[in-house]
PDB file of N, CA and C in Angstrom:
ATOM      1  N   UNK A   1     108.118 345.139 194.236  1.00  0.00           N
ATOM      2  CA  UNK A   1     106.796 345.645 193.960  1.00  0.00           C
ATOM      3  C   UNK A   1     106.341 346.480 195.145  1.00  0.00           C
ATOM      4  N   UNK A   2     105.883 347.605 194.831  1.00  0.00           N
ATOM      5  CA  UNK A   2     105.487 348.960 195.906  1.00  0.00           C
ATOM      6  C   UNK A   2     103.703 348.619 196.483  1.00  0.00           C
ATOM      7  N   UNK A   3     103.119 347.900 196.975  1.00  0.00           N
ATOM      8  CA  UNK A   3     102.202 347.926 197.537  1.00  0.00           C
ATOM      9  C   UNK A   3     101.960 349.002 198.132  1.00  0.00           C
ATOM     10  N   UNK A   4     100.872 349.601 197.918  1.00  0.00           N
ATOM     11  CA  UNK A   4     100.193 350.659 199.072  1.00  0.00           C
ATOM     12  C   UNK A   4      98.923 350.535 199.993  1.00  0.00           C
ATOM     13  N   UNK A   5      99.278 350.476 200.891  1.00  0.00           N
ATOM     14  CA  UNK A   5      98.411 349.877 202.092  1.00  0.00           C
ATOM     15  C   UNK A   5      96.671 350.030 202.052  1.00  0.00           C
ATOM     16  N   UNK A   6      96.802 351.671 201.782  1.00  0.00           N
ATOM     17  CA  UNK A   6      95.230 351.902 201.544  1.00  0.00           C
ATOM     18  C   UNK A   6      94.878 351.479 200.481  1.00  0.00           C
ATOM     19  N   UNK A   7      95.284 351.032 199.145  1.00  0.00           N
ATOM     20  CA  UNK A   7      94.866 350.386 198.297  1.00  0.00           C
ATOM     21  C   UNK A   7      94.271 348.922 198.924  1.00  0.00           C
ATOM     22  N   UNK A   8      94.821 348.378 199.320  1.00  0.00           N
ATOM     23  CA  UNK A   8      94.792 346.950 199.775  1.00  0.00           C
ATOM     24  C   UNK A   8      93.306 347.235 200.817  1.00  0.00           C
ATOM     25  N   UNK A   9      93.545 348.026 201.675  1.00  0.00           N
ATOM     26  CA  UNK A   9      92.385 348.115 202.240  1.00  0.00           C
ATOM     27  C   UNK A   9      91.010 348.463 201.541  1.00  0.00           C
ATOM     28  N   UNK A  10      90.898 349.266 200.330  1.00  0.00           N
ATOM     29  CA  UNK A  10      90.388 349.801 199.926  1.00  0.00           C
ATOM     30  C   UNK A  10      89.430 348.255 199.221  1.00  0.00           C
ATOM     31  N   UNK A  11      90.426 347.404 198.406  1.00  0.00           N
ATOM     32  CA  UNK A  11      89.922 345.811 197.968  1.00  0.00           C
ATOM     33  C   UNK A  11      89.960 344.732 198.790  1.00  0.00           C
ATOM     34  N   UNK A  12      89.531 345.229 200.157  1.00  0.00           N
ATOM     35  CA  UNK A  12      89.632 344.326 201.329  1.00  0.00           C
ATOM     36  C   UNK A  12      88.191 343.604 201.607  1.00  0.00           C
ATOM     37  N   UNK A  13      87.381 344.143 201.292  1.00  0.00           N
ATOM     38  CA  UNK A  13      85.957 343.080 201.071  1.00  0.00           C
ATOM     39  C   UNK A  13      85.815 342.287 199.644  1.00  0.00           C
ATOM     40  N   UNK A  14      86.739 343.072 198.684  1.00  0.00           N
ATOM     41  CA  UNK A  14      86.681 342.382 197.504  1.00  0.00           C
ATOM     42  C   UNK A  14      87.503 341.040 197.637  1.00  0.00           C
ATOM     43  N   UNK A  15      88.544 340.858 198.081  1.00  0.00           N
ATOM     44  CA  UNK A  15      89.420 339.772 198.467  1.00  0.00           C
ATOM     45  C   UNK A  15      88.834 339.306 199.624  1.00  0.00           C
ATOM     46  N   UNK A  16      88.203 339.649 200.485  1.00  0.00           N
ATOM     47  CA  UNK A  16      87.033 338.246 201.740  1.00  0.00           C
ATOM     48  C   UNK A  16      86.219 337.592 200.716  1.00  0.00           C
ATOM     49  N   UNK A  17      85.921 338.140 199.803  1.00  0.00           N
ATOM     50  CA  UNK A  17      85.076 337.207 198.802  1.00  0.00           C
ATOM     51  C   UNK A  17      85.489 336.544 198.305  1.00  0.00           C
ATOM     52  N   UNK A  18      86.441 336.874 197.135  1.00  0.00           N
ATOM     53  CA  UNK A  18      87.148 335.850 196.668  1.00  0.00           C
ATOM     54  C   UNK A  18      88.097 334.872 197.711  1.00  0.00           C
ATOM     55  N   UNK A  19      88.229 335.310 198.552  1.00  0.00           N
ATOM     56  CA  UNK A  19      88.615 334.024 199.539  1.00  0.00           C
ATOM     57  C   UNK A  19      88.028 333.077 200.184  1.00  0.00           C
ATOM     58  N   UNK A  20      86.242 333.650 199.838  1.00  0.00           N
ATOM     59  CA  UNK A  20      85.643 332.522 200.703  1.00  0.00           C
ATOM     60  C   UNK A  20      85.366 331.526 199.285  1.00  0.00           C
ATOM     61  N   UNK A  21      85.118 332.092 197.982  1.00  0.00           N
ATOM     62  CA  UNK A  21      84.849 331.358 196.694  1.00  0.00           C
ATOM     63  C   UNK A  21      86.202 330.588 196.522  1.00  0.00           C
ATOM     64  N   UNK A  22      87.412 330.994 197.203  1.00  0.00           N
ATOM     65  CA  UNK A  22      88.804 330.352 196.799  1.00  0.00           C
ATOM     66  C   UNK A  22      88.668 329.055 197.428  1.00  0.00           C
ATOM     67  N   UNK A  23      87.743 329.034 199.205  1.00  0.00           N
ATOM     68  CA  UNK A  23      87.832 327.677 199.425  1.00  0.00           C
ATOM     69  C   UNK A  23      87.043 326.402 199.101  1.00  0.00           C
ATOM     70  N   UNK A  24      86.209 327.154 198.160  1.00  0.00           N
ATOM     71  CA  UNK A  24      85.855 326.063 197.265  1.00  0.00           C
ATOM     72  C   UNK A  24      86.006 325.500 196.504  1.00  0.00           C
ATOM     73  N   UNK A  25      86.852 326.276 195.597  1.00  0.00           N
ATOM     74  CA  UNK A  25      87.958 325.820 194.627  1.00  0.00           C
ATOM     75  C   UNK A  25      88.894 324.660 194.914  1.00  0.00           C
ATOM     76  N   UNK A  26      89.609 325.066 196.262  1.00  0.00           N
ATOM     77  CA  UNK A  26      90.037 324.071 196.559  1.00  0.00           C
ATOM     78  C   UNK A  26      89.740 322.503 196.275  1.00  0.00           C
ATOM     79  N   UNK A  27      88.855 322.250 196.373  1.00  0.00           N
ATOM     80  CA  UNK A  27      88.070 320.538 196.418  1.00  0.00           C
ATOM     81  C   UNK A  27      88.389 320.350 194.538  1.00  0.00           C
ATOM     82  N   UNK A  28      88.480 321.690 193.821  1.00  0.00           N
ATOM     83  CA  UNK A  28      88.883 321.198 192.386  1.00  0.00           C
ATOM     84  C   UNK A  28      90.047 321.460 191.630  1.00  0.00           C
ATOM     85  N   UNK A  29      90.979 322.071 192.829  1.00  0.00           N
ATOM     86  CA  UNK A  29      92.285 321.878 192.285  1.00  0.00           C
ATOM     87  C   UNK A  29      92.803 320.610 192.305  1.00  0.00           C
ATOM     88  N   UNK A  30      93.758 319.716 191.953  1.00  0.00           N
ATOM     89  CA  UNK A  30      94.174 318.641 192.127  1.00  0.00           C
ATOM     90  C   UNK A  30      95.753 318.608 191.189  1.00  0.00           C
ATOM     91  N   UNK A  31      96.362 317.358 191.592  1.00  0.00           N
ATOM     92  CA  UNK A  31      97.485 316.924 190.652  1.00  0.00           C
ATOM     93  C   UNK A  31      97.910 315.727 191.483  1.00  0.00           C
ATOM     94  N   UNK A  32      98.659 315.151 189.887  1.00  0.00           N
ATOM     95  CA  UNK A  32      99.262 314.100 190.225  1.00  0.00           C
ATOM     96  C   UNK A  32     101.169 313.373 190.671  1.00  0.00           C
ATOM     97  N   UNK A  33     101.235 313.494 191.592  1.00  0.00           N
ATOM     98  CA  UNK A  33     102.427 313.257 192.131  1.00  0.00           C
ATOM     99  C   UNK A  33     103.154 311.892 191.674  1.00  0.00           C
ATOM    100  N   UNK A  34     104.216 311.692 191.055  1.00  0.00           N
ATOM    101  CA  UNK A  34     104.699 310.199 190.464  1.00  0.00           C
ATOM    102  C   UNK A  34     106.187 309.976 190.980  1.00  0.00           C
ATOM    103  N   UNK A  35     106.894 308.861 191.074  1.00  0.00           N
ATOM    104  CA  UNK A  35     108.108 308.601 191.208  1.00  0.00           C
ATOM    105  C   UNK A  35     108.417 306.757 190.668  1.00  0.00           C
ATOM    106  N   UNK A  36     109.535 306.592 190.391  1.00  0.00           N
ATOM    107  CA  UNK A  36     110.023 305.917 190.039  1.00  0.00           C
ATOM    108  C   UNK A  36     109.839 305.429 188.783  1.00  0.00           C
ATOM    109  N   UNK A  37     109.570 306.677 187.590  1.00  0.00           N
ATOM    110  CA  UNK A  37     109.023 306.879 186.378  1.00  0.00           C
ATOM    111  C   UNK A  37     107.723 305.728 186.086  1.00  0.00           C
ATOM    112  N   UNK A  38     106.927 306.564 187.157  1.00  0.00           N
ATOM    113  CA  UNK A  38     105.137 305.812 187.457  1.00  0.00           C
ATOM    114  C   UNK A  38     105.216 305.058 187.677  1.00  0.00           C
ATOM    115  N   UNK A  39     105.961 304.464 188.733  1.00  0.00           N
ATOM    116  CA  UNK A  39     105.703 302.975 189.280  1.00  0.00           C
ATOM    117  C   UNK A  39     104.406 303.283 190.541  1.00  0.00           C
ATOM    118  N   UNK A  40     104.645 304.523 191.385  1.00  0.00           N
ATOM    119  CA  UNK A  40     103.910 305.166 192.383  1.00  0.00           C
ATOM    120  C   UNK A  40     103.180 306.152 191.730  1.00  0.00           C
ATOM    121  N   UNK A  41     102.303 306.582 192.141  1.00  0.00           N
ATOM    122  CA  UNK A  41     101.453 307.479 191.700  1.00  0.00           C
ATOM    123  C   UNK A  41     100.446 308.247 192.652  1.00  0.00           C
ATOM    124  N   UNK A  42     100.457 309.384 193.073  1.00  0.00           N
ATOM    125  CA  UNK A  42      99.305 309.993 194.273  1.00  0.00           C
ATOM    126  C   UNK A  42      99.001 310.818 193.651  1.00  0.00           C
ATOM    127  N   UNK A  43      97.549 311.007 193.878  1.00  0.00           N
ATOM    128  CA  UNK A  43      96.630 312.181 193.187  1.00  0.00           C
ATOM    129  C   UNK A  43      95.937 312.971 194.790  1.00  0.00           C
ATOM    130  N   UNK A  44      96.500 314.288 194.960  1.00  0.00           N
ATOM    131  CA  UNK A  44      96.335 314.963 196.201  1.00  0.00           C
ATOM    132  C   UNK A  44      95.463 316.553 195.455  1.00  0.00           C
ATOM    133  N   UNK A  45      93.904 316.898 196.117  1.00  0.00           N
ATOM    134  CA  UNK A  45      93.935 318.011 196.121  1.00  0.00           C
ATOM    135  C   UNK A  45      94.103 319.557 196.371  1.00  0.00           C
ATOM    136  N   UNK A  46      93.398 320.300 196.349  1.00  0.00           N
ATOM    137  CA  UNK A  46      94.113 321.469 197.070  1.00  0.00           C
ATOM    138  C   UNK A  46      93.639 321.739 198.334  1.00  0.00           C
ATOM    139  N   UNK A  47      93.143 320.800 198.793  1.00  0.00           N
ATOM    140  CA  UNK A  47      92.587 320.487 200.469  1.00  0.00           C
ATOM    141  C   UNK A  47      93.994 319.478 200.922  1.00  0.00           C
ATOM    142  N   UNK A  48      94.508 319.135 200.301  1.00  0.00           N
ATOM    143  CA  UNK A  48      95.736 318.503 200.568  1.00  0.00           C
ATOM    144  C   UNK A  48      95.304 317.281 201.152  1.00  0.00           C
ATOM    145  N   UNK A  49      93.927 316.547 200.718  1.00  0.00           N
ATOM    146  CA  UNK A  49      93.537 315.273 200.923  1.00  0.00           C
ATOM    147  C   UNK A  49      94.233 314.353 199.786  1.00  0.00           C
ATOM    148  N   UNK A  50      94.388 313.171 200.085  1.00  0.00           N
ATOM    149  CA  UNK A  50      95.112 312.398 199.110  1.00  0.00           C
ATOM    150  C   UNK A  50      93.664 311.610 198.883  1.00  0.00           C
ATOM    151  N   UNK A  51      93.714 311.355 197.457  1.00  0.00           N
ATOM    152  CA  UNK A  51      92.532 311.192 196.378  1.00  0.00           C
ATOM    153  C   UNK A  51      92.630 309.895 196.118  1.00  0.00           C
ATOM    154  N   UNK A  52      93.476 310.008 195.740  1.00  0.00           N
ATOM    155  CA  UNK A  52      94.269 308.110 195.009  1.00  0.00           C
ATOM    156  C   UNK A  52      95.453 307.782 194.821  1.00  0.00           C
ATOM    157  N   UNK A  53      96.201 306.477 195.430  1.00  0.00           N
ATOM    158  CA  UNK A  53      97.229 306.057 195.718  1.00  0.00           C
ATOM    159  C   UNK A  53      97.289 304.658 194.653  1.00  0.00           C
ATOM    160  N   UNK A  54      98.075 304.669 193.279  1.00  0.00           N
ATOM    161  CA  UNK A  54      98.231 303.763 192.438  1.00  0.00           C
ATOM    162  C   UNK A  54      99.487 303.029 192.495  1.00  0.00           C
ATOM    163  N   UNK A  55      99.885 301.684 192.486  1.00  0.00           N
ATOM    164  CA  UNK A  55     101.355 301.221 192.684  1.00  0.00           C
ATOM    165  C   UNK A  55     101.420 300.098 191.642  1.00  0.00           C
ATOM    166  N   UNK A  56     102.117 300.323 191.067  1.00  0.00           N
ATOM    167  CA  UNK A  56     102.529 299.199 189.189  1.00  0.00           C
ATOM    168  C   UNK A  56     102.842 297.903 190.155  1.00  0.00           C
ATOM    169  N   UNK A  57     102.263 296.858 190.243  1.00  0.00           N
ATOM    170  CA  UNK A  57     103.132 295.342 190.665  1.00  0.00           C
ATOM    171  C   UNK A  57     104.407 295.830 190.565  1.00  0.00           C
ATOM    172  N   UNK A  58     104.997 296.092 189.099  1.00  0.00           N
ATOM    173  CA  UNK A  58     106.356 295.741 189.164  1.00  0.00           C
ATOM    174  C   UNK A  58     107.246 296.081 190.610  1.00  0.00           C
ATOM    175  N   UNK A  59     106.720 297.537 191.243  1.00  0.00           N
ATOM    176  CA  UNK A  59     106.915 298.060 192.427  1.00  0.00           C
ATOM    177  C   UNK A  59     107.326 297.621 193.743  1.00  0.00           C
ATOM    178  N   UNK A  60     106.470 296.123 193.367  1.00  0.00           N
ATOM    179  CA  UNK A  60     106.189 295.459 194.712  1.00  0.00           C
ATOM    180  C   UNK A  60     106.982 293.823 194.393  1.00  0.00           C
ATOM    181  N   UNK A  61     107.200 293.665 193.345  1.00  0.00           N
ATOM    182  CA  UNK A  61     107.634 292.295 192.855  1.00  0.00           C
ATOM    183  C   UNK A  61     108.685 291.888 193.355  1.00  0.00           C
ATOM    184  N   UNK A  62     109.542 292.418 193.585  1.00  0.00           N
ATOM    185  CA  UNK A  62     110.913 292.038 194.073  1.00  0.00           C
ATOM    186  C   UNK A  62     110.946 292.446 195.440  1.00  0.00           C
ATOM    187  N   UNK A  63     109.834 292.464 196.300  1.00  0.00           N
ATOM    188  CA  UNK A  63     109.630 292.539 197.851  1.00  0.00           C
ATOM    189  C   UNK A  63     110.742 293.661 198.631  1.00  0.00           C
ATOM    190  N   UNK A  64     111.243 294.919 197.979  1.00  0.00           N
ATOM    191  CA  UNK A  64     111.803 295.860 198.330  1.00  0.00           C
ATOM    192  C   UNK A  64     111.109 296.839 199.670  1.00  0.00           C
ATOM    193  N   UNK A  65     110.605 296.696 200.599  1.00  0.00           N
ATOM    194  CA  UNK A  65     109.653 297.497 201.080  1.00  0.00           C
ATOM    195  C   UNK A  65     109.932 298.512 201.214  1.00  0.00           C
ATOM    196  N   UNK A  66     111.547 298.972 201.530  1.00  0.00           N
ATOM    197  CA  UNK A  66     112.289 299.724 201.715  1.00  0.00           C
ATOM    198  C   UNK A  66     112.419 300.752 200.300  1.00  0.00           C
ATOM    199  N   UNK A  67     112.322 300.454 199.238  1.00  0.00           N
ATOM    200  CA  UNK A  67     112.410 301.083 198.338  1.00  0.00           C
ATOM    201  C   UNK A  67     111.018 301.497 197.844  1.00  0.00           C
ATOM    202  N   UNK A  68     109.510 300.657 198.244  1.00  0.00           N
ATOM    203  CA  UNK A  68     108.747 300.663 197.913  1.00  0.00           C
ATOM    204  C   UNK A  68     108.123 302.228 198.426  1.00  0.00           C
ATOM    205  N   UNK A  69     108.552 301.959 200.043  1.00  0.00           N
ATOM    206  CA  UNK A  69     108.178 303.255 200.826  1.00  0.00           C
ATOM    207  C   UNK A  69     109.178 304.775 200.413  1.00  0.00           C
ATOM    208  N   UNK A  70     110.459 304.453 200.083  1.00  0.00           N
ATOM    209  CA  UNK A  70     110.881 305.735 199.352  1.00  0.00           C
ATOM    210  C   UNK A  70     109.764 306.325 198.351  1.00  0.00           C
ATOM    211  N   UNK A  71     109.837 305.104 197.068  1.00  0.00           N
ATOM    212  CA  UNK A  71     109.021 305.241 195.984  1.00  0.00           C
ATOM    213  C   UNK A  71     107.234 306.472 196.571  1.00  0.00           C
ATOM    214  N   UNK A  72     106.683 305.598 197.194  1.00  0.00           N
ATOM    215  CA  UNK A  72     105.732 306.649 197.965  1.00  0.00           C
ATOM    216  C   UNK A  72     105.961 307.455 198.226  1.00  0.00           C
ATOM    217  N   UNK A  73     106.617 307.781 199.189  1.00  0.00           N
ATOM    218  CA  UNK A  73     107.489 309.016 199.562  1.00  0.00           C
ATOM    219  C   UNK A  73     107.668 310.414 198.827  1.00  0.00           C
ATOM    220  N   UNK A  74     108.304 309.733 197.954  1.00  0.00           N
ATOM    221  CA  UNK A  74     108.791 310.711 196.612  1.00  0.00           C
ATOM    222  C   UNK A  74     107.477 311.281 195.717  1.00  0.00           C
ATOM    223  N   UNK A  75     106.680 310.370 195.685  1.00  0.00           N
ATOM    224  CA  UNK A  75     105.302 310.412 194.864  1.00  0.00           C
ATOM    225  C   UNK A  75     104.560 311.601 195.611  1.00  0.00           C
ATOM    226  N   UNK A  76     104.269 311.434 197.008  1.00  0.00           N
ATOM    227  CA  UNK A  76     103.414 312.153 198.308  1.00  0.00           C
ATOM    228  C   UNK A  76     104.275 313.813 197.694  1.00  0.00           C
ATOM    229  N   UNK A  77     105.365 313.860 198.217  1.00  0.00           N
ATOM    230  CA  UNK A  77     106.270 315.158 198.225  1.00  0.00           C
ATOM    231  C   UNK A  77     105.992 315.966 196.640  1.00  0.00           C
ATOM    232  N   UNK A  78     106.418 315.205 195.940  1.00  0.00           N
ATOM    233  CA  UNK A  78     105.943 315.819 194.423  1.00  0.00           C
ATOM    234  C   UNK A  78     104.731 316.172 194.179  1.00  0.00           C
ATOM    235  N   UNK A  79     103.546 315.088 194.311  1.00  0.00           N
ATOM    236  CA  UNK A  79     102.266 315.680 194.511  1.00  0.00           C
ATOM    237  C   UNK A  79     102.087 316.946 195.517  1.00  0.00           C
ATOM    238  N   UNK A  80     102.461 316.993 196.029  1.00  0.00           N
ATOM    239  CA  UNK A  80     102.152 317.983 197.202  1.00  0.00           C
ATOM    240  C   UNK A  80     102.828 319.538 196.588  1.00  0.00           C
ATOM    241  N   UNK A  81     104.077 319.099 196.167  1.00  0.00           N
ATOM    242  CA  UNK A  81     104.638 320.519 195.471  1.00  0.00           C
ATOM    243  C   UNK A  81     103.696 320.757 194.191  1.00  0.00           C
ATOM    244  N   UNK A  82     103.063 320.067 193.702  1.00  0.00           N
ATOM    245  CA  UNK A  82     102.507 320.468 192.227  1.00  0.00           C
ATOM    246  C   UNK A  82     101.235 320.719 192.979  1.00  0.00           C
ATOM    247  N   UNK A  83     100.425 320.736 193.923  1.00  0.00           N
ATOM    248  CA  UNK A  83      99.144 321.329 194.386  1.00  0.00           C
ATOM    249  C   UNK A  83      99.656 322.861 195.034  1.00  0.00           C
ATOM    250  N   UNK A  84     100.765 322.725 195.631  1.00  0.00           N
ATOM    251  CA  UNK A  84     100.828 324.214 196.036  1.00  0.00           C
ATOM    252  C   UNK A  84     101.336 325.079 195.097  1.00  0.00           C
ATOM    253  N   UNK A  85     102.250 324.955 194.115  1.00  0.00           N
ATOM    254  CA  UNK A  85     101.945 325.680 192.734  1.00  0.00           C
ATOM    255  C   UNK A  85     101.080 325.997 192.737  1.00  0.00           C
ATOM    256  N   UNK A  86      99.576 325.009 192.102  1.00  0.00           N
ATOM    257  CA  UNK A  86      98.721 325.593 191.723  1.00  0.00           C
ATOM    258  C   UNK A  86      98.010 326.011 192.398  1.00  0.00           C
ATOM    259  N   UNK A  87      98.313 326.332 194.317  1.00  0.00           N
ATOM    260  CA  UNK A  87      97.149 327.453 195.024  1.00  0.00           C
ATOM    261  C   UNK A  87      97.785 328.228 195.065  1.00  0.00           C
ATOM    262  N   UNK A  88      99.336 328.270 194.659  1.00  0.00           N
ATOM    263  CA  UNK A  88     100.194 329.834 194.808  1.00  0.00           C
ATOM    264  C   UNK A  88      99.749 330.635 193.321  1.00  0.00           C
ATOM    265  N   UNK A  89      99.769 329.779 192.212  1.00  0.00           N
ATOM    266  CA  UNK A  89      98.876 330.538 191.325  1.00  0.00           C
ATOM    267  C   UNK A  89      97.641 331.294 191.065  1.00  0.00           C
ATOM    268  N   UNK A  90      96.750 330.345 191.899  1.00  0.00           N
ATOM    269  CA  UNK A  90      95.094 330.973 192.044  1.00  0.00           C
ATOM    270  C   UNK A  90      95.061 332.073 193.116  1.00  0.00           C
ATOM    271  N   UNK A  91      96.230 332.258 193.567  1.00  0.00           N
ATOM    272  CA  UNK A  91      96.026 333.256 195.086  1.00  0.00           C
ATOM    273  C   UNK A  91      96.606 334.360 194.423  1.00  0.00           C
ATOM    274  N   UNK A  92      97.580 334.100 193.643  1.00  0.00           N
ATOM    275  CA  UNK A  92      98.226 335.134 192.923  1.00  0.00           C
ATOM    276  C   UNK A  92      97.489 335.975 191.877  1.00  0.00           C
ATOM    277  N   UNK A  93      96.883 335.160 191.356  1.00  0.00           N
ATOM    278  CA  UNK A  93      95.714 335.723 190.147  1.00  0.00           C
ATOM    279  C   UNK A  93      94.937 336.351 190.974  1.00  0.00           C
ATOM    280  N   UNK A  94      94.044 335.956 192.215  1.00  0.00           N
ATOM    281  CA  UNK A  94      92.795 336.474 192.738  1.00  0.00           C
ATOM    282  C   UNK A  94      93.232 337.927 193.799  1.00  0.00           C
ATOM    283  N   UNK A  95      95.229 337.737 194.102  1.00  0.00           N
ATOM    284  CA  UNK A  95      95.182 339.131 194.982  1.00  0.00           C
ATOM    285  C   UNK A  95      95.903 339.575 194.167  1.00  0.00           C
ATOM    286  N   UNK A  96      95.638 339.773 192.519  1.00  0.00           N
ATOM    287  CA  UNK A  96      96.762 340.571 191.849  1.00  0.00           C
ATOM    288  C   UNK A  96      98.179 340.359 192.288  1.00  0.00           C
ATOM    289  N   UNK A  97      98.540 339.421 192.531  1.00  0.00           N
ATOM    290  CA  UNK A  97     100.416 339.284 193.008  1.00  0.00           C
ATOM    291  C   UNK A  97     101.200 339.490 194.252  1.00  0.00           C
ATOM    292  N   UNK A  98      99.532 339.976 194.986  1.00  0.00           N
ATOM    293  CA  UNK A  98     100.361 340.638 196.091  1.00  0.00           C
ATOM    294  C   UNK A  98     100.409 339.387 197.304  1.00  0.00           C
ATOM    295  N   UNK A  99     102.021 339.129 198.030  1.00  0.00           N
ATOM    296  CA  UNK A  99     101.806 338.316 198.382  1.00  0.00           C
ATOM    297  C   UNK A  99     101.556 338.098 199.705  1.00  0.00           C
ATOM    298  N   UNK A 100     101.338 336.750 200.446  1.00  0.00           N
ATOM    299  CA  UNK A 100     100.331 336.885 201.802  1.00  0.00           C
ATOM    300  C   UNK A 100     100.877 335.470 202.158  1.00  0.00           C
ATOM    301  N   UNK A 101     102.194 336.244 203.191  1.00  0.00           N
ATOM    302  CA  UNK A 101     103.224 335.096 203.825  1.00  0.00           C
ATOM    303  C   UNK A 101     101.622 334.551 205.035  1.00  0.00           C
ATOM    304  N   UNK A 102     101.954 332.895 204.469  1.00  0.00           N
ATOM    305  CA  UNK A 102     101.245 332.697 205.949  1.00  0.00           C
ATOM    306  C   UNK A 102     100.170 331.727 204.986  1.00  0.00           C
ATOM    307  N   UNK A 103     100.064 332.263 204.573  1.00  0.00           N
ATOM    308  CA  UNK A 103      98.299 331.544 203.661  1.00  0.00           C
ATOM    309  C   UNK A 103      98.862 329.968 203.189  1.00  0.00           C
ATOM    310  N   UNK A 104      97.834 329.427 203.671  1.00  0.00           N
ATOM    311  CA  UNK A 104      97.981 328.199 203.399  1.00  0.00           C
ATOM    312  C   UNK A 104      98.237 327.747 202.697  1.00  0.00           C
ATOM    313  N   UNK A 105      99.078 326.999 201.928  1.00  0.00           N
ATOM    314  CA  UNK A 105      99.465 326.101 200.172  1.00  0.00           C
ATOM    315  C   UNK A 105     100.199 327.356 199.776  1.00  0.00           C
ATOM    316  N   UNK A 106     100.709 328.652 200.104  1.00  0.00           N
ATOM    317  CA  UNK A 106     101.663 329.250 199.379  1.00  0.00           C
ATOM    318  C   UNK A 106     102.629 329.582 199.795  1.00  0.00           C
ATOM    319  N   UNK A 107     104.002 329.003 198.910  1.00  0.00           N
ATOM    320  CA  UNK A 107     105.360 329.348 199.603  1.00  0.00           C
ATOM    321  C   UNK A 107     105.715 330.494 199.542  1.00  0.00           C
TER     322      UNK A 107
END
């Protein structure tokens, strides 16, 4: 994709705006991160605060701690990839595609 510079400059107060409205958004993006087909469960938003941390007994029943903390683990990491999706999406929509190595939550 051919970006042209003075274009970009040209929608350069238009994008300070939508970037300051983007960090509010943040607080209402969210998702839910799972592993060990929902035994763990983390709900992280796009502030990358963790929201809620759910764990099935069964999880914990057989005193695995070692597996318990993978189980988390796996839950944290997944949640975390499904919130930056969705700020690599909203950043993508709000700068037309163009992309902006560096910005926080987008790979």
């Amino acid at each position: 994709m051919n970006v042209n510079p003075f274009d970009l400059l040209k929608n350069a107060q238009k994008i300070q705006e939508q970037m300051s409205g983007f960090q509010e958004k943040l607080g209402g993006i969210s998702a839910t991160g799972a592993s060990g087909a929902g035994l763990v469960e983390i709900d992280i938003n796009g502030k990358l605060e963790v929201l809620a941390v759910r764990i099935a007994p069964q999880a914990v029943e057989g005193g695995d701690l070692e597996m318990l903390q993978d189980l988390i683990m796996s839950a944290f990491t997944d949640g975390m990839a499904k919130v930056k999706e969705a700020i690599s999406g909203e950043v993508g929509a709000m700068t037309g595609g163009i992309n902006l190595p560096g910005f926080p939550g987008v790979m």
